[in-house]
Structures are given as C-alpha cells and as structure tokens.
PDB file of N, CA and C in Angstrom:
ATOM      1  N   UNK A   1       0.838  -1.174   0.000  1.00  0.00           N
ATOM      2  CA  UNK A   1       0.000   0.000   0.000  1.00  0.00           C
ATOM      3  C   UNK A   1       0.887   1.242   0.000  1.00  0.00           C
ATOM      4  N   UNK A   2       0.316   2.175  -0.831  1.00  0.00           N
ATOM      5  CA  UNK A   2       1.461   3.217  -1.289  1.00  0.00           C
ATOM      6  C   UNK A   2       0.740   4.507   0.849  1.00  0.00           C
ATOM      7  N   UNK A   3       1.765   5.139   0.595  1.00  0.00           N
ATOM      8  CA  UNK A   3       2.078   5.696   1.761  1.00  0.00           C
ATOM      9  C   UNK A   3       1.463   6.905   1.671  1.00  0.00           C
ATOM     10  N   UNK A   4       0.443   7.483   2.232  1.00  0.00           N
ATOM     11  CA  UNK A   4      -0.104   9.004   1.874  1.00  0.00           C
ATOM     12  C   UNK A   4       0.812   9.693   2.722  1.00  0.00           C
ATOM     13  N   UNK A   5       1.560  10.906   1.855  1.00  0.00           N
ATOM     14  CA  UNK A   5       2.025  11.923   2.529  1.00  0.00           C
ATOM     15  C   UNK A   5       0.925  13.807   2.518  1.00  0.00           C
ATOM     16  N   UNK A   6       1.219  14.242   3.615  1.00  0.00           N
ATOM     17  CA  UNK A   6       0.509  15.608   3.688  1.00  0.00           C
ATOM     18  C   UNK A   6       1.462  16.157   2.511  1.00  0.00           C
ATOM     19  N   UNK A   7       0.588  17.218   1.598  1.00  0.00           N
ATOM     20  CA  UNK A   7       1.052  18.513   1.039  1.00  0.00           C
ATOM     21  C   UNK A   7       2.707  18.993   1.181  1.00  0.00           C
ATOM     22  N   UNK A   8       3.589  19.208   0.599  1.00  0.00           N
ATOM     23  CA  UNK A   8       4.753  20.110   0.908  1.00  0.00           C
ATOM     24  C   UNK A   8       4.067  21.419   0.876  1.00  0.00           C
ATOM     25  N   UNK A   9       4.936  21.983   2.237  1.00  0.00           N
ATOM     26  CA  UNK A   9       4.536  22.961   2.280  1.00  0.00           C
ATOM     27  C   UNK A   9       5.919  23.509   2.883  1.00  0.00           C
ATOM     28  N   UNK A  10       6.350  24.816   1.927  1.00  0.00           N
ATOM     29  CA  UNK A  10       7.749  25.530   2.310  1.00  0.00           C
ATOM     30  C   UNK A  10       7.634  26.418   3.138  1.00  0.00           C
ATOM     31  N   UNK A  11       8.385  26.809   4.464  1.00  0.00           N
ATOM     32  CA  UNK A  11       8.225  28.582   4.619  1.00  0.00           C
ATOM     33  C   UNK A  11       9.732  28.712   4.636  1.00  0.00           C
ATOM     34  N   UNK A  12       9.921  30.183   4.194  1.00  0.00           N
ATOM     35  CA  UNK A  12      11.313  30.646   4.410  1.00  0.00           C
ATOM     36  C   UNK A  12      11.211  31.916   5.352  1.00  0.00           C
ATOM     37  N   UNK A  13      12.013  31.593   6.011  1.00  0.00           N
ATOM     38  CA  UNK A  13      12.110  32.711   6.919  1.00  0.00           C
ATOM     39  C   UNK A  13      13.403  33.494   6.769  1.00  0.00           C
ATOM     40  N   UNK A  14      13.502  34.780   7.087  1.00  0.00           N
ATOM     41  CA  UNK A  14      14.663  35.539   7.088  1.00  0.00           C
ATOM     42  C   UNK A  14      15.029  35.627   8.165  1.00  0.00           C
ATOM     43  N   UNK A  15      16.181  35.334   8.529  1.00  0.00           N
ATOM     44  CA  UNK A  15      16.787  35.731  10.157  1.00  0.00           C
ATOM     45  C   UNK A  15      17.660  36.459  10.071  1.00  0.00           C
ATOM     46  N   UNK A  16      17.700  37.596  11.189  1.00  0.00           N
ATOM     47  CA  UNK A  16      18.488  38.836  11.755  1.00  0.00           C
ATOM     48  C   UNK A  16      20.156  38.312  12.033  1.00  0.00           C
ATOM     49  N   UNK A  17      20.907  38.031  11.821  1.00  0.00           N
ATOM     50  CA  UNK A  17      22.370  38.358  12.695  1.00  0.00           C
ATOM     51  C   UNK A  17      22.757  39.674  12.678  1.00  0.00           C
ATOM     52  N   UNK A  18      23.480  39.552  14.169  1.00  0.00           N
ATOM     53  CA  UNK A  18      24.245  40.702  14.489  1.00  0.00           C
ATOM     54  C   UNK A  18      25.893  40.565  13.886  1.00  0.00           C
ATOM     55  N   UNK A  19      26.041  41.534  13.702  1.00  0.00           N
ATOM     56  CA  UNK A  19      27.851  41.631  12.986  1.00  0.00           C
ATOM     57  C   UNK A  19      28.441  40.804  13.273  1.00  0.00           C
ATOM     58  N   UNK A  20      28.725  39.640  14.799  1.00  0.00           N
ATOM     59  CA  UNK A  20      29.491  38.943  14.610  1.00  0.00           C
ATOM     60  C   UNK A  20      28.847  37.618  14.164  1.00  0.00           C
ATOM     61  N   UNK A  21      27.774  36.836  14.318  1.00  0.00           N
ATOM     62  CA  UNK A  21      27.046  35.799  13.669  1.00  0.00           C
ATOM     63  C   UNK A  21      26.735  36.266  12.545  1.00  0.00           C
ATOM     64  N   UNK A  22      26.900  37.266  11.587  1.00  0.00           N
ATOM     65  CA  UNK A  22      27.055  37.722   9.888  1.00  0.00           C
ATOM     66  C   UNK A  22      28.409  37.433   9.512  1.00  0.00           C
ATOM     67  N   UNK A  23      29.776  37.546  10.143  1.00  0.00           N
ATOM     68  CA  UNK A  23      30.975  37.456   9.953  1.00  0.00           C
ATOM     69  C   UNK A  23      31.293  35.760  10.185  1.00  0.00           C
ATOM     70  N   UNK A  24      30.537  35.305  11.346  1.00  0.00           N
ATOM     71  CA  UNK A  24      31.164  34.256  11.591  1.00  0.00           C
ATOM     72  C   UNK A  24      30.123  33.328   9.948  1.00  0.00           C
ATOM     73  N   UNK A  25      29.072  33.309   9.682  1.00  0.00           N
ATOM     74  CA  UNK A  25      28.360  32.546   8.614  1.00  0.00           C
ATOM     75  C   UNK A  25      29.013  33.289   7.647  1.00  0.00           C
ATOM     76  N   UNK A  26      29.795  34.318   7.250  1.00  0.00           N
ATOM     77  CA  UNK A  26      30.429  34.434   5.693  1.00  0.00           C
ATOM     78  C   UNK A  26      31.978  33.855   5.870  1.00  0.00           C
ATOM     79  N   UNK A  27      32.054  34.055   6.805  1.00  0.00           N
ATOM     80  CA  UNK A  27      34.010  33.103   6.953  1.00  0.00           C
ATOM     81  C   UNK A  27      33.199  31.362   6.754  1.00  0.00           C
ATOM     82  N   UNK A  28      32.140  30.996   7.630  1.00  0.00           N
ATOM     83  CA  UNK A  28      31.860  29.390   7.151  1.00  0.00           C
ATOM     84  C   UNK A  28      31.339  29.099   5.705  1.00  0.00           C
ATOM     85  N   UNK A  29      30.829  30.273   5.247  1.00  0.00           N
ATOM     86  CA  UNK A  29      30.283  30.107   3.333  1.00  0.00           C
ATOM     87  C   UNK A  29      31.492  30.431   2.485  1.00  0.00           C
ATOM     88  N   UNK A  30      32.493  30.607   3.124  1.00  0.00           N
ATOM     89  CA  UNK A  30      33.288  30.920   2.358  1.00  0.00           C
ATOM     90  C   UNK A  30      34.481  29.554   1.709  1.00  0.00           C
ATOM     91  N   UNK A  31      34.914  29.267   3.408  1.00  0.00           N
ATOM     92  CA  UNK A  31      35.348  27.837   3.648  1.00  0.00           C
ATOM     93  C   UNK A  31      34.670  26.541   2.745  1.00  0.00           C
ATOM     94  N   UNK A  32      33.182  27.074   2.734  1.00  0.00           N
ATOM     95  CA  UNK A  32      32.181  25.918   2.249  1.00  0.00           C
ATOM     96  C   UNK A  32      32.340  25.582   0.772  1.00  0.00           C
ATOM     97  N   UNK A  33      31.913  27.104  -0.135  1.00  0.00           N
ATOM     98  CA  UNK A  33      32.517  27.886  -1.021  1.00  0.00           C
ATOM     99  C   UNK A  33      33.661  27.135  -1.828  1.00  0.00           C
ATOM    100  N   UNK A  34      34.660  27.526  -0.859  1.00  0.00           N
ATOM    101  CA  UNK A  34      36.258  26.962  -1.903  1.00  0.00           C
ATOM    102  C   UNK A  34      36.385  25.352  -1.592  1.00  0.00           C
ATOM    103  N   UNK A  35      35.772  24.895  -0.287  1.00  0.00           N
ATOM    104  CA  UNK A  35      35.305  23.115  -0.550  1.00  0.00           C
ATOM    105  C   UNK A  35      34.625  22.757  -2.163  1.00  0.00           C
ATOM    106  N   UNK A  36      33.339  23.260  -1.985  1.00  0.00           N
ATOM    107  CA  UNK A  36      32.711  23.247  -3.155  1.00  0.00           C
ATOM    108  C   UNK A  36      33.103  23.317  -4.709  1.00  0.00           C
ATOM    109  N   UNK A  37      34.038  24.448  -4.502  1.00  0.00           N
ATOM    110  CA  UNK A  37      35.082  24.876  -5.523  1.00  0.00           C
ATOM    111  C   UNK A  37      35.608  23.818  -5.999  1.00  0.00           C
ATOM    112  N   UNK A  38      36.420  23.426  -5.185  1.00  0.00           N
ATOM    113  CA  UNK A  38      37.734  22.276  -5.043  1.00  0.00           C
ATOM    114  C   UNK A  38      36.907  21.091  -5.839  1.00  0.00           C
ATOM    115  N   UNK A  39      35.947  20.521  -5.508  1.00  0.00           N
ATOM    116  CA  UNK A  39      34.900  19.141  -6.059  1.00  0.00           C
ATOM    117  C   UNK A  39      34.786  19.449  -7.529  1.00  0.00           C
ATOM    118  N   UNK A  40      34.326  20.717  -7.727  1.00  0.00           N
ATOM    119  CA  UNK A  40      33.806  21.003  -9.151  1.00  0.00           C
ATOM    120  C   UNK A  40      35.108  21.016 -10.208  1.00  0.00           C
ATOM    121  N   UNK A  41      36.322  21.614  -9.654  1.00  0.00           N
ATOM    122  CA  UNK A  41      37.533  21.920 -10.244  1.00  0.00           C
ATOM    123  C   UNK A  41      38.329  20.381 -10.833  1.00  0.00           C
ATOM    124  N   UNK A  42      37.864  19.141  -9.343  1.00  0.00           N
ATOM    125  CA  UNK A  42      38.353  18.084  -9.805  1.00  0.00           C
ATOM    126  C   UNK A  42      37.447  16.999 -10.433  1.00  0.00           C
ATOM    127  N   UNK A  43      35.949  17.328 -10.401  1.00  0.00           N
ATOM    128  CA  UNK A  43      35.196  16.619 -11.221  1.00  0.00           C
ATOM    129  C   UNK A  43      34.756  15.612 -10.262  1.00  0.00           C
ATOM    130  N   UNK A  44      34.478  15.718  -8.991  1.00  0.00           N
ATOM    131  CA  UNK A  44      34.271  14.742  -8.078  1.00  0.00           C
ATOM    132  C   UNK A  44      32.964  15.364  -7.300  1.00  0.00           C
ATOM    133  N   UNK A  45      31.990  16.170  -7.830  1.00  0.00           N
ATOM    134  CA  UNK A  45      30.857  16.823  -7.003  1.00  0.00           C
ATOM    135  C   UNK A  45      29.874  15.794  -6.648  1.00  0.00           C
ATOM    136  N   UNK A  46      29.807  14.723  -7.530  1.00  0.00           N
ATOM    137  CA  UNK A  46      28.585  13.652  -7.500  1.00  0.00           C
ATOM    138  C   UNK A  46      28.988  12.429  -6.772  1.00  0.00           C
ATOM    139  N   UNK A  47      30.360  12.578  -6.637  1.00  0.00           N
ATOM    140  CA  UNK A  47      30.593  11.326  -5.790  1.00  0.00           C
ATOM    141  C   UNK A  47      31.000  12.121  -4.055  1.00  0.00           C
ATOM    142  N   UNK A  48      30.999  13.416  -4.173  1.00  0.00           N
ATOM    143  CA  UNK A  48      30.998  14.151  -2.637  1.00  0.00           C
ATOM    144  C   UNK A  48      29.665  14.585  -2.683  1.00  0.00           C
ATOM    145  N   UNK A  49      28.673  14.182  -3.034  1.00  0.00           N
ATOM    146  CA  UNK A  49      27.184  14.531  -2.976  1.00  0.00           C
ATOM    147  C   UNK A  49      27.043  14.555  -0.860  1.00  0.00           C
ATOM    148  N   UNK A  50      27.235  13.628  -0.376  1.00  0.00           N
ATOM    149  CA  UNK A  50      26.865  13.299   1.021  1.00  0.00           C
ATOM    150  C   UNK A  50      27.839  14.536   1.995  1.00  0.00           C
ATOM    151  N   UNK A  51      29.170  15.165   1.191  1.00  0.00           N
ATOM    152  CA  UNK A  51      30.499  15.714   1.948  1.00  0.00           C
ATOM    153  C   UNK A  51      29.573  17.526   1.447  1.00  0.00           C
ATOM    154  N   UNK A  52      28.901  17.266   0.476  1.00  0.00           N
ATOM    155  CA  UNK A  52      28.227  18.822   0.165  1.00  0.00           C
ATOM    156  C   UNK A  52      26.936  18.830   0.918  1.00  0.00           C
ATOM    157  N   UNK A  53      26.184  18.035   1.057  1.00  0.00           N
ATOM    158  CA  UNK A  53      25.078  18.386   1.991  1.00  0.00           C
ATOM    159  C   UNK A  53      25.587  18.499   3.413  1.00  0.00           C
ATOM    160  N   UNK A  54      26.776  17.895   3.397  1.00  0.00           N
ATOM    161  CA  UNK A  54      27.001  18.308   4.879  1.00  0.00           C
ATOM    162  C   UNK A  54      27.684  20.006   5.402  1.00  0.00           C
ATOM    163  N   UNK A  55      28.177  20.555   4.340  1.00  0.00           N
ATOM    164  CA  UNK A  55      28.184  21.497   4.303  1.00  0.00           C
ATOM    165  C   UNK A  55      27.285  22.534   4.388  1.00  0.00           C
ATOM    166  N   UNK A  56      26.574  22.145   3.671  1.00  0.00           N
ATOM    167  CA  UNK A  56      25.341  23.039   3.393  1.00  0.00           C
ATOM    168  C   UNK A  56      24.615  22.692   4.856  1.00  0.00           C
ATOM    169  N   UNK A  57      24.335  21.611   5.313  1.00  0.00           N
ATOM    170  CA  UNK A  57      23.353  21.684   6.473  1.00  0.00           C
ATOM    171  C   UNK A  57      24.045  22.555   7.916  1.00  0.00           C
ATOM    172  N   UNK A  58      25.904  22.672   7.774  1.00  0.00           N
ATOM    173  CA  UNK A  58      25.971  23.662   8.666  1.00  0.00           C
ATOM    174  C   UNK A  58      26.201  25.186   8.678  1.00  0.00           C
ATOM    175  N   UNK A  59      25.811  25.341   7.388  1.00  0.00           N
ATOM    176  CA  UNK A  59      25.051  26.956   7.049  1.00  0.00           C
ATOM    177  C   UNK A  59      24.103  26.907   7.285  1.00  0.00           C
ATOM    178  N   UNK A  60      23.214  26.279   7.348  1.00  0.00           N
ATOM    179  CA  UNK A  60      22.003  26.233   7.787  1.00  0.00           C
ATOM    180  C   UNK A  60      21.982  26.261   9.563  1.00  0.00           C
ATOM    181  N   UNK A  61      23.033  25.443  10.074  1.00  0.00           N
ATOM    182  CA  UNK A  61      22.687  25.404  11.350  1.00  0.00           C
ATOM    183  C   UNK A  61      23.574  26.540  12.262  1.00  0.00           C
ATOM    184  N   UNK A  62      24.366  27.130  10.841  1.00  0.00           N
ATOM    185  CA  UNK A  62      24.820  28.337  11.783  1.00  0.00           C
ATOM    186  C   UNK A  62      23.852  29.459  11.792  1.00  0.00           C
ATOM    187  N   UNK A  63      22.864  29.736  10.466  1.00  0.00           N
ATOM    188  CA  UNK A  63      21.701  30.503  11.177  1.00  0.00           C
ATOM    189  C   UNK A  63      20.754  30.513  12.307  1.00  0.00           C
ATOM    190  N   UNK A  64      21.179  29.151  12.861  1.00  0.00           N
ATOM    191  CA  UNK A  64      20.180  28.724  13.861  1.00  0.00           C
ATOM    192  C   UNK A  64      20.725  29.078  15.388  1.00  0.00           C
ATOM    193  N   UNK A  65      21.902  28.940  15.802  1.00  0.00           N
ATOM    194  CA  UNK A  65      23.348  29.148  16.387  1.00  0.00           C
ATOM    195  C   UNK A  65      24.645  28.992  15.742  1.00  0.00           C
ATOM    196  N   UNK A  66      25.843  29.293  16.487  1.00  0.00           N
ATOM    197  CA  UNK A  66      26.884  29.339  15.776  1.00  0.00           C
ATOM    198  C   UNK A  66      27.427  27.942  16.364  1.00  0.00           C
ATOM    199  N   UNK A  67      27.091  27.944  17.810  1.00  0.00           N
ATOM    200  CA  UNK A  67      27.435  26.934  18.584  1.00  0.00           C
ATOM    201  C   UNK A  67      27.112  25.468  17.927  1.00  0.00           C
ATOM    202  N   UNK A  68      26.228  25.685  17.296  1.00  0.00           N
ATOM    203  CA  UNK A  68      25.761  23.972  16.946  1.00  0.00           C
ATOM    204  C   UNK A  68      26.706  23.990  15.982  1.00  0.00           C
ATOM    205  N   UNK A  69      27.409  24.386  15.174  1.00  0.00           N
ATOM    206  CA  UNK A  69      28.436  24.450  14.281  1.00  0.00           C
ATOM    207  C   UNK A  69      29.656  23.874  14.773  1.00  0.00           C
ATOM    208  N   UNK A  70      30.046  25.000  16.182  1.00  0.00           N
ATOM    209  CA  UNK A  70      31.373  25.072  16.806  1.00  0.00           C
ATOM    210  C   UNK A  70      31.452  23.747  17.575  1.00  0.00           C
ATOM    211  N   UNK A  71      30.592  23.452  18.235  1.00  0.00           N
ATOM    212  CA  UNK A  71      30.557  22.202  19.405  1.00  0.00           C
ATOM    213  C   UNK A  71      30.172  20.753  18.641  1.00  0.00           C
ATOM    214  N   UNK A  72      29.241  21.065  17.466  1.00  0.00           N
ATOM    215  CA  UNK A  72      29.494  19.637  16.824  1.00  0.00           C
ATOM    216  C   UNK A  72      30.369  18.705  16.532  1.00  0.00           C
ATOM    217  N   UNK A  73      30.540  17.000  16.296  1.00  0.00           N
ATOM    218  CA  UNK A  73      31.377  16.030  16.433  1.00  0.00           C
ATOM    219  C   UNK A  73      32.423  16.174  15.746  1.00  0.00           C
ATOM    220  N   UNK A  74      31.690  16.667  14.065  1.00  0.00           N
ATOM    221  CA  UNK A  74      32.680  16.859  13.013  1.00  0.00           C
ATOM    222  C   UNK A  74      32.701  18.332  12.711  1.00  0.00           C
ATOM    223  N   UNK A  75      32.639  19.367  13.759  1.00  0.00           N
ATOM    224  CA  UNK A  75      33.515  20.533  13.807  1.00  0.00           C
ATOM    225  C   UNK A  75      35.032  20.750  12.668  1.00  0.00           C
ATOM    226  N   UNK A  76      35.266  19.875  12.878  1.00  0.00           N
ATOM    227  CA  UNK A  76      36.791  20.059  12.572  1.00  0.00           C
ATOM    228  C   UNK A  76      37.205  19.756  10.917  1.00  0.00           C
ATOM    229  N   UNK A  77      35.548  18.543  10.948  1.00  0.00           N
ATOM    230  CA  UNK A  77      36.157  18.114   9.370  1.00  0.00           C
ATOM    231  C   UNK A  77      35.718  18.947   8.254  1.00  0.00           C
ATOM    232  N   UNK A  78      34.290  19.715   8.828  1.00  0.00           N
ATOM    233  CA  UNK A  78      33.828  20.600   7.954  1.00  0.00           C
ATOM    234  C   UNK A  78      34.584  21.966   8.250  1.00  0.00           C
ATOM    235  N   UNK A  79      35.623  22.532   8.371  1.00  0.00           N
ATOM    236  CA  UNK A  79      36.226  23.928   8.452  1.00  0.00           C
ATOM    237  C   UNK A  79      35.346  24.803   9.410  1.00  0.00           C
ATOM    238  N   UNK A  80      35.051  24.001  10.205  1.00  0.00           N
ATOM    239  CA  UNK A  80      34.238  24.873  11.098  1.00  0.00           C
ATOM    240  C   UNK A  80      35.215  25.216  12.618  1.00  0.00           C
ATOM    241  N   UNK A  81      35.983  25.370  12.341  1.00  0.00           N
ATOM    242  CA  UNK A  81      37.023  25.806  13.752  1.00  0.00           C
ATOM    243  C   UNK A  81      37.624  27.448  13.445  1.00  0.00           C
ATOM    244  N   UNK A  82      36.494  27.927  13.373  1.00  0.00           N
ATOM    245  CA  UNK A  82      36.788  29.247  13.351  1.00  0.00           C
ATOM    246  C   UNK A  82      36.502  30.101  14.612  1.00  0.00           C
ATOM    247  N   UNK A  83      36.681  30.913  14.911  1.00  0.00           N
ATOM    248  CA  UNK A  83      36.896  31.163  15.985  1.00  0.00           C
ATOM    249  C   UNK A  83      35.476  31.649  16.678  1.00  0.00           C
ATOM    250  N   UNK A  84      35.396  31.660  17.726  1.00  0.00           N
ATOM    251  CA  UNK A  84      33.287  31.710  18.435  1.00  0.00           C
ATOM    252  C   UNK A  84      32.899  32.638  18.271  1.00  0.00           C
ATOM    253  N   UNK A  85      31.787  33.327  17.933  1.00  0.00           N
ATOM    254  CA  UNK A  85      31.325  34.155  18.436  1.00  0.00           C
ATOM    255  C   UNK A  85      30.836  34.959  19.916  1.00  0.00           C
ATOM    256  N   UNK A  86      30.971  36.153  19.955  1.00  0.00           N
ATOM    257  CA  UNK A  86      31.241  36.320  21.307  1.00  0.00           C
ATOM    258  C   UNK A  86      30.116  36.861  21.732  1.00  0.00           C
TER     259      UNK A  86
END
C-alpha cells in the first residue's frame, strides 16, 4: 500500500544576525565555497554529494546558532574551527 504523505509545504524565513554571527556565517560560506570549488575543479561533485550536503546543512545550522556548528562532532572536518562568536 502506497504511503499518503501531507502537502509540501515551504516557509522561508529571514533571520536577523548581528555583525558577529554575519561574519562568523560568511568566513563558514566561504570555507564551504572553496570546498565546493575544489569538487567542481576536480570533477568529483557527484561522488561528494553526502560531503556537500554536509556542508550546506551547517550553514544552515549556523543561522540557527553558531554553537551547533562550533561544538558539533565533526567541527573540525567541515572547516568549522573558526573562531566563536562572542
């Protein structure tokens, strides 16, 4: 039996940072950025499909805090050891 799902339904929201959570998410899009770069340059984007969403999900979770970025497991593997916000 096929599975009923509800409607997609999107919202986007805009969120406020202050100067240093704006600085600290363009130093991590940036990092993300020349990752991204690097895949496309060597022709390997589709086989780092799983290494780019993970990127992308901690731009996402640095709009949310910076901390869930900084204190996460793989902090380190995604270029996220930049320095905290204060």
């Amino acid at each position: 039996a096929d599975v009923k799902l509800p409607p997609l339904e999107i919202t986007v929201q805009e969120t406020e940072m202050d100067e240093v959570e704006r600085d600290f998410y363009e130093s991590l899009y940036m990092l993300t950025r020349a990752k991204f770069d690097g895949y496309v340059k060597k022709g390997s984007v589709l086989h780092n499909y799983a290494h780019i969403f993970e990127l992308l999900s901690r731009l996402r979770q640095t709009c949310d805090h910076p901390y869930l970025v900084l204190h996460s497991r793989t902090a380190g593997a995604t270029g996220a050891t930049l320095g905290a916000p204060k």
